[in-house]
Every structure is written in C-alpha cells, then in structure tokens.
Protein backbone atom coordinates (compact mmCIF):
# COMPACT_ATOMS: atom_id res chain seq x y z
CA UNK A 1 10.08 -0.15 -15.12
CA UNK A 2 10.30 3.51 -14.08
CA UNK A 3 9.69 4.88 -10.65
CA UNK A 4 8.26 8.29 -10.19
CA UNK A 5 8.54 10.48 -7.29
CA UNK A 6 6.67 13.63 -6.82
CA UNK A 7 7.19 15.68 -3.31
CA UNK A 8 4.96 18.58 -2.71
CA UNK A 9 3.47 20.38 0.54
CA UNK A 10 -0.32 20.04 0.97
CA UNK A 11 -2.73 22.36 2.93
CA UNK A 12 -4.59 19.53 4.96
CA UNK A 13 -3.27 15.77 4.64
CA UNK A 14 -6.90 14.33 5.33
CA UNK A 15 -8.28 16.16 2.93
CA UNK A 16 -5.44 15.88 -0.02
CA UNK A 17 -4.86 11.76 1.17
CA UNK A 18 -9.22 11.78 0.08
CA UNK A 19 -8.54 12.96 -3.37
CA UNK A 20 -5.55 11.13 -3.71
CA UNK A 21 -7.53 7.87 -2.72
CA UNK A 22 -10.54 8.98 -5.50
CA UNK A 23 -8.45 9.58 -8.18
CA UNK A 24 -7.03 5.84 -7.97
CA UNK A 25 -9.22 3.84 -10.76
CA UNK A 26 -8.49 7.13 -13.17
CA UNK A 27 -4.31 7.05 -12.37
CA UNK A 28 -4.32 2.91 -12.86
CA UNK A 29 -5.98 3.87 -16.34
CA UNK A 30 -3.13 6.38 -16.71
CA UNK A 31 -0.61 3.75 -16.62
CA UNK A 32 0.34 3.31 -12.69
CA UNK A 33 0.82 0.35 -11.94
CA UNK A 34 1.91 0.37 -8.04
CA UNK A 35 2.15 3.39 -5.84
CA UNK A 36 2.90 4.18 -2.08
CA UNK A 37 2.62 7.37 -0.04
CA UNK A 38 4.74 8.49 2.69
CA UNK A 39 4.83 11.66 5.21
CA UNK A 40 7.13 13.43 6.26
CA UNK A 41 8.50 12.60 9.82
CA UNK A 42 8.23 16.29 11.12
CA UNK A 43 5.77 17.71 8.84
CA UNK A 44 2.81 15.42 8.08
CA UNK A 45 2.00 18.47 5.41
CA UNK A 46 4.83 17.44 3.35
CA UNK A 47 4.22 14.51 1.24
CA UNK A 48 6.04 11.80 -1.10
CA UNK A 49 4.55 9.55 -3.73
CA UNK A 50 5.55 7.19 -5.96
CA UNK A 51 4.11 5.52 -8.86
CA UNK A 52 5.48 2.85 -11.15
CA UNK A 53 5.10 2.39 -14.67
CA UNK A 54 6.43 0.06 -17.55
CA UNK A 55 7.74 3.21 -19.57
CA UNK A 56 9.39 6.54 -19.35
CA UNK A 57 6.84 7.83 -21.88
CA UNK A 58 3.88 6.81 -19.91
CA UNK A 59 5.30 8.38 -16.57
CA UNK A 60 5.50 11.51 -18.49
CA UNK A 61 2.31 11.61 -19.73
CA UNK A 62 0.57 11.00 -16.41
CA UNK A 63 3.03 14.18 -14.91
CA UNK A 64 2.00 16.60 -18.13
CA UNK A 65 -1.76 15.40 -17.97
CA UNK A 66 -4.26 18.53 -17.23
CA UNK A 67 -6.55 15.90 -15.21
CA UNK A 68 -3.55 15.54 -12.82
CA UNK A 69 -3.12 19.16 -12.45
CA UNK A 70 -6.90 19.80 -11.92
CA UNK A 71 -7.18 16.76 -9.03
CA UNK A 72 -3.27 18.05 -7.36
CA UNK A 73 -5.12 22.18 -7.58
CA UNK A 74 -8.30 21.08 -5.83
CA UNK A 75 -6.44 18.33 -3.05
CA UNK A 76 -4.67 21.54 -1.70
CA UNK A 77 -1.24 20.88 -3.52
CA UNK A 78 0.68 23.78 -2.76
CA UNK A 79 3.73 25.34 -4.91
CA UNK A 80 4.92 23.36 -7.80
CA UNK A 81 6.02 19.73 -6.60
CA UNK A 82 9.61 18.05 -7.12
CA UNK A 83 9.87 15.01 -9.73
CA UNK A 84 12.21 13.17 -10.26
CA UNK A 85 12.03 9.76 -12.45
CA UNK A 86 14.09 6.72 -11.82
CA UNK A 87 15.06 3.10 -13.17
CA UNK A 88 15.86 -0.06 -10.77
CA UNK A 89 19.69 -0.14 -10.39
C-alpha cells in the first residue's frame, strides 16, 4: 500500500471541501482506495489529504493526471501543493 499526502492552501474551505466531495466517484476510479481530510488547527485555509493506493505507480498517476489539476485550479488550490508518498512501516 502507499499513502499519499498532498498539503496545499485553499481560497475558501467550503467551497474547495464541495469539489473535493464531487470529484470522489472519478478519484476511486483513479485508484484511491481510502482517503481522509484534515485542517489545519490555526488556519482552516490550509489543508491535508491523504489517499491510499495498492501501488506507487498508481499514486503517481493520479498526482500527474491533468483532470486532477483542472478540479485542484477550479476548488481554489492555491500555489503548488507539497507531496510526499509513503509505505506502512
């Protein structure tokens, strides 16, 4: 299994947490097979995700995939986010 984490700052939780929540049937089909959100304590603004998946190659396909980019652009993702991939220890 491999556990993604992406971190980025959005402009308006509500509205990003929407197209987060719309774009759920589309990311199982991309491989995901669990997921959890989380806000920062101080800055609600500032979000982490991850997503699991049963292979590195998959995970990295779903982060270079142009419909993720499109749905992360109009949600109000702002800057590029941090990733960073991981493996149960």
């Amino acid at each position: 299994m491999i556990r993604l984490f992406v971190r980025h700052s959005v402009a308006d939780f509500p509205t990003w947490r929407q197209a987060y929540d719309d774009f759920d049937a589309e990311r199982q089909g991309m491989g995901v097979t669990g997921h959890a959100v989380f806000q920062s304590a101080d800055d609600p603004n500032n979000v982490t995700i991850f997503h699991d998946f049963e292979s590195m190659e998959t995970a990295q396909a779903f982060m270079a995939s142009a419909r993720l980019r499109a749905v992360m652009e109009k949600a109000g993702v702002s800057g590029e986010p941090s990733v960073w991939f991981t493996t149960p220890a």
